[in-house]
PDB file of N, CA and C in Angstrom:
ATOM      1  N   UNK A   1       2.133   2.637 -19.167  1.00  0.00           N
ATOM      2  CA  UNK A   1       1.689   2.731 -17.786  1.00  0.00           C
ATOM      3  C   UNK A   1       1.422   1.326 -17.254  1.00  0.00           C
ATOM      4  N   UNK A   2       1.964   1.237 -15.804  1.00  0.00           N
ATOM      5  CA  UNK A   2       2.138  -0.035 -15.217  1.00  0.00           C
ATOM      6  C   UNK A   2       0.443   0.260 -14.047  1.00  0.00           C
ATOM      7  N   UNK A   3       0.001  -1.160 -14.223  1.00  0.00           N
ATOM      8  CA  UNK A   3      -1.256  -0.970 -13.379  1.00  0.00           C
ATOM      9  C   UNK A   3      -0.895  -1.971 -12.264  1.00  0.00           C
ATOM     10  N   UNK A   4      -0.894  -1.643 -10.898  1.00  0.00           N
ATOM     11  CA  UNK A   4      -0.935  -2.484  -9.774  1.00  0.00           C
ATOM     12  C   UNK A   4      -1.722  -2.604  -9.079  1.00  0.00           C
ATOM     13  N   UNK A   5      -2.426  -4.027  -8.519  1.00  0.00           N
ATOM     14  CA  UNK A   5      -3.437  -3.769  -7.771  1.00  0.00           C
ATOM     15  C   UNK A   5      -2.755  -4.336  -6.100  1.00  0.00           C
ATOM     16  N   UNK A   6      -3.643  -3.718  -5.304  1.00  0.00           N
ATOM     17  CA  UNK A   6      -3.292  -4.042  -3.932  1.00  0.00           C
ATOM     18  C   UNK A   6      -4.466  -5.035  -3.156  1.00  0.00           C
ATOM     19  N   UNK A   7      -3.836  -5.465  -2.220  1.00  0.00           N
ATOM     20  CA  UNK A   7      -5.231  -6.121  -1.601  1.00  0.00           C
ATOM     21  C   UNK A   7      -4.951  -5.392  -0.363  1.00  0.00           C
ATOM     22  N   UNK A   8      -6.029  -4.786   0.148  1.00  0.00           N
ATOM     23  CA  UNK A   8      -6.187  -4.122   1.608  1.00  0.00           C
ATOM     24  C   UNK A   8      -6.986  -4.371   2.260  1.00  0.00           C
ATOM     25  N   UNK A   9      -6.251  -5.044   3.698  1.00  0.00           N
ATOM     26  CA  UNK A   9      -7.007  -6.196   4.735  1.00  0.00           C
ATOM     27  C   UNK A   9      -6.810  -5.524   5.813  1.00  0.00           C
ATOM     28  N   UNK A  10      -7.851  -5.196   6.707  1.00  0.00           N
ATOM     29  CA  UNK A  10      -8.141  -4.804   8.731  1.00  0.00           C
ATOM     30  C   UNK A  10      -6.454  -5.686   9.122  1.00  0.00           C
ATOM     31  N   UNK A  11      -5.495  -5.208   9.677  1.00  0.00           N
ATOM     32  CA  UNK A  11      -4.036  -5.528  10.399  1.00  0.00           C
ATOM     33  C   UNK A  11      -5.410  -6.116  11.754  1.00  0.00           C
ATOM     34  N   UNK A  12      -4.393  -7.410  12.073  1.00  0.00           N
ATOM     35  CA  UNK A  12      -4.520  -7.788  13.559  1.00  0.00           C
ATOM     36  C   UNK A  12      -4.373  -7.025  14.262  1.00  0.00           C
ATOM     37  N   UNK A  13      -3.431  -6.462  14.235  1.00  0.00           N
ATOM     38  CA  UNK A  13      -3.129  -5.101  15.164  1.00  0.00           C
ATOM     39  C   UNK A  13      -3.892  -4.068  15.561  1.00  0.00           C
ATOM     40  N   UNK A  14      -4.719  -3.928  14.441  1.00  0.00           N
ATOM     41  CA  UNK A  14      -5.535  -2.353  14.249  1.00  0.00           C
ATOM     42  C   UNK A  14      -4.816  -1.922  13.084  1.00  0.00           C
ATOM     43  N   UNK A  15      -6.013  -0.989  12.331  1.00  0.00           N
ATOM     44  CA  UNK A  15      -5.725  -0.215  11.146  1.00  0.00           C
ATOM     45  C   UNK A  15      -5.245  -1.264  10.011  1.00  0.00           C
ATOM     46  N   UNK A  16      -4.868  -0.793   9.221  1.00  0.00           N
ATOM     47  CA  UNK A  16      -4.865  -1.846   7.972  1.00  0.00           C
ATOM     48  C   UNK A  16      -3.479  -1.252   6.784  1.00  0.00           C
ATOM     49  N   UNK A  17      -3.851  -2.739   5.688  1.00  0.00           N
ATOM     50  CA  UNK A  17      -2.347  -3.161   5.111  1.00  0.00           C
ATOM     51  C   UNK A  17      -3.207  -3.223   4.234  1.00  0.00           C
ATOM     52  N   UNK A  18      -1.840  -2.740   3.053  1.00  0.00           N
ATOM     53  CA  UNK A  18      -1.796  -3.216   1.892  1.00  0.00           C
ATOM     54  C   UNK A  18      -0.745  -3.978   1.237  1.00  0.00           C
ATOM     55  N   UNK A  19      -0.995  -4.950   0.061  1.00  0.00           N
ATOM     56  CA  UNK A  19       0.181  -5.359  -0.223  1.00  0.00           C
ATOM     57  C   UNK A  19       0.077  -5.267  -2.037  1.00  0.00           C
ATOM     58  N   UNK A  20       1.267  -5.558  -2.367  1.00  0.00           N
ATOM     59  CA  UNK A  20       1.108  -5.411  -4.285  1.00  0.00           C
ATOM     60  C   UNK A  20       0.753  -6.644  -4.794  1.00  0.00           C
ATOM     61  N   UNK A  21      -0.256  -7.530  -5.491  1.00  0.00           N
ATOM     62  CA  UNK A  21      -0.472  -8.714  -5.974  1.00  0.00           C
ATOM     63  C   UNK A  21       1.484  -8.623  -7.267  1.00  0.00           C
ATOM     64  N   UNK A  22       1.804  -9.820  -6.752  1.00  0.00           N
ATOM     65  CA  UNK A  22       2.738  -9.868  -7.624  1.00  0.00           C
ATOM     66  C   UNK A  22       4.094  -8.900  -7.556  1.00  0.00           C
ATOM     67  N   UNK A  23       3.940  -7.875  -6.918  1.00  0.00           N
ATOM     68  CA  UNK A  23       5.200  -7.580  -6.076  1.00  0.00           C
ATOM     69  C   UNK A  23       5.466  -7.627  -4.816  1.00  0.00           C
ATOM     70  N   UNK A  24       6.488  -6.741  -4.379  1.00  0.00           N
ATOM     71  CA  UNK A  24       7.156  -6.159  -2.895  1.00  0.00           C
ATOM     72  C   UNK A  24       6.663  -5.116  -2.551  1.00  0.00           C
ATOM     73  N   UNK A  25       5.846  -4.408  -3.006  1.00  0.00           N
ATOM     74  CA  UNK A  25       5.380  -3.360  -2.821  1.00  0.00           C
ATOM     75  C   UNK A  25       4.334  -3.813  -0.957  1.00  0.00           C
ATOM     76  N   UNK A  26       4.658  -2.728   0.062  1.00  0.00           N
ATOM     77  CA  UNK A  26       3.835  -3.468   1.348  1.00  0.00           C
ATOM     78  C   UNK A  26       3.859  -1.693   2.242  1.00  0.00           C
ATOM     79  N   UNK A  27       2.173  -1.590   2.755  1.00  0.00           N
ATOM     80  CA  UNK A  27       2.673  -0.256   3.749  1.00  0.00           C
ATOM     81  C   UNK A  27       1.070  -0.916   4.381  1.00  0.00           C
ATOM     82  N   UNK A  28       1.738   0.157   5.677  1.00  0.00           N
ATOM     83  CA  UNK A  28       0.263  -0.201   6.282  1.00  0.00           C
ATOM     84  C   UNK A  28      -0.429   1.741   7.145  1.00  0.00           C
ATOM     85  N   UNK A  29      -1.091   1.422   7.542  1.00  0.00           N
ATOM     86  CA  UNK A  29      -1.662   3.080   8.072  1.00  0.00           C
ATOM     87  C   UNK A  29      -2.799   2.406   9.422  1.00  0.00           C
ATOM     88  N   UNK A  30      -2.792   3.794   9.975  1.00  0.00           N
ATOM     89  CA  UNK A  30      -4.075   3.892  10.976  1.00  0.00           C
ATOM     90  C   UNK A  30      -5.208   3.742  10.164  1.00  0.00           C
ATOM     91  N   UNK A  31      -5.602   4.638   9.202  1.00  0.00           N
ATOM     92  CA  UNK A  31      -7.050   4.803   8.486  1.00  0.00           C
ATOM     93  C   UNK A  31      -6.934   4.338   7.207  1.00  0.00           C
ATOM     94  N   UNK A  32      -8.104   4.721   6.855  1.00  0.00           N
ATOM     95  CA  UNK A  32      -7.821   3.642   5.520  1.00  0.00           C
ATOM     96  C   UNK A  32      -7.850   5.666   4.418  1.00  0.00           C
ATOM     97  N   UNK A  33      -7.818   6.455   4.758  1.00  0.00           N
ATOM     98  CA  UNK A  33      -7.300   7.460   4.195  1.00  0.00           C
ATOM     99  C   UNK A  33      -5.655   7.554   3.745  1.00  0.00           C
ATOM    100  N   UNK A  34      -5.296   7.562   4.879  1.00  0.00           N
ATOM    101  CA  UNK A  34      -3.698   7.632   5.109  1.00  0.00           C
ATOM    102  C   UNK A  34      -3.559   6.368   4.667  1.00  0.00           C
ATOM    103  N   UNK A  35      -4.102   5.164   4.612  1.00  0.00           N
ATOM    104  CA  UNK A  35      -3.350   3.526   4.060  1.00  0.00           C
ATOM    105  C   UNK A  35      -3.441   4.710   2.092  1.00  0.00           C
ATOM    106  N   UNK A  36      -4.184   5.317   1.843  1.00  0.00           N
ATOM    107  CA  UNK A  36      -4.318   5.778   0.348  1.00  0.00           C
ATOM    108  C   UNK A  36      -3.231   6.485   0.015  1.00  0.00           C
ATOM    109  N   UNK A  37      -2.568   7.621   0.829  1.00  0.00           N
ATOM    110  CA  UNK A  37      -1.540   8.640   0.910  1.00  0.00           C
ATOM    111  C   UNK A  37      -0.341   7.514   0.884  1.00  0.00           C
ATOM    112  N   UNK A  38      -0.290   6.887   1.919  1.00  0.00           N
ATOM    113  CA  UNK A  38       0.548   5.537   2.154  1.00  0.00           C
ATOM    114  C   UNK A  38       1.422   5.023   0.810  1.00  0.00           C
ATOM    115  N   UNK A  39      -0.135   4.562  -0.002  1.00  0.00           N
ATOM    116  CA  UNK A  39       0.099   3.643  -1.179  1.00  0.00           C
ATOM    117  C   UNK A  39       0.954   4.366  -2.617  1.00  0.00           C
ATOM    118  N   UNK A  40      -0.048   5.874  -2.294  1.00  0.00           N
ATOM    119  CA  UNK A  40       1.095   6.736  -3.393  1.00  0.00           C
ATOM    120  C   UNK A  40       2.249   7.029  -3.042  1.00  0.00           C
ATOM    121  N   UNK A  41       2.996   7.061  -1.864  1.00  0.00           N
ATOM    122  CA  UNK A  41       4.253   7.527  -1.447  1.00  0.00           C
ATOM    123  C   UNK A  41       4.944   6.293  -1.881  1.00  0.00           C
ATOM    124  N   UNK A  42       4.733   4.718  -1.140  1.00  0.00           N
ATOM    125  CA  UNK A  42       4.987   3.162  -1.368  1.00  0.00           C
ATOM    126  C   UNK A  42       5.693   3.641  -2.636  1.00  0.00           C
ATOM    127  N   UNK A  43       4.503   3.955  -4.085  1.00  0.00           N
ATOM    128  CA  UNK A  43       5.125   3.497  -5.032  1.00  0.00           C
ATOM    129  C   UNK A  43       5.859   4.673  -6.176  1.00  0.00           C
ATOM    130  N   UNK A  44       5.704   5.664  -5.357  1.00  0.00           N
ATOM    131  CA  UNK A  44       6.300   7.011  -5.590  1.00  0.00           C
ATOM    132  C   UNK A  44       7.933   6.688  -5.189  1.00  0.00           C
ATOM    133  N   UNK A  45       8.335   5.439  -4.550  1.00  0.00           N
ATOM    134  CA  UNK A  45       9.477   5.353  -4.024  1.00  0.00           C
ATOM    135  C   UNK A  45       9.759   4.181  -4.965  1.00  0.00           C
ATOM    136  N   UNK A  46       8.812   3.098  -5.085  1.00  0.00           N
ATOM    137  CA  UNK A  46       9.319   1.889  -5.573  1.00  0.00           C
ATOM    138  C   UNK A  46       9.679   2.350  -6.860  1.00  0.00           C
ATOM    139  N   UNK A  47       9.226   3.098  -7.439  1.00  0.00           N
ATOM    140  CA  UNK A  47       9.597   3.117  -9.130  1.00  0.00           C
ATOM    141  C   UNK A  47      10.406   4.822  -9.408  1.00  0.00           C
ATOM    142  N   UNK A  48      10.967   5.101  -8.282  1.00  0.00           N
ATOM    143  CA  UNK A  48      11.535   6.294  -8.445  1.00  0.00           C
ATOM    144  C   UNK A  48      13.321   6.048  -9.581  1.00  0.00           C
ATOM    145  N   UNK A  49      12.918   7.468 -10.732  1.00  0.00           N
ATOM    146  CA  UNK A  49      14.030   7.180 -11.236  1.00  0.00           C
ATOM    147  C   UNK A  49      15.545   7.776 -11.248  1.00  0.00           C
TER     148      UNK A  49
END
């Protein structure tokens, strides 16, 4: 099992981002609920086999 951590920062924009320390992994959301749903889909895709 691969462990990734994210850093999740308030977007200039509104609502907020995450990104993968050390990868490409990147999503952003309105809430910081949905940035969570977000992050499992992100990497539900990045490492799909």
């Amino acid at each position: 099992m691969t462990e990734i951590i994210f850093i999740v920062e308030e977007a200039p924009e509104g609502g907020y981002q995450a990104k993968a320390l050390g990868g490409s992994i990147f999503t952003e959301a309105e809430s910081v609920e949905e940035l969570k749903q977000n992050i499992r889909e992100v990497i539900q895709c990045h490492f799909e086999r």
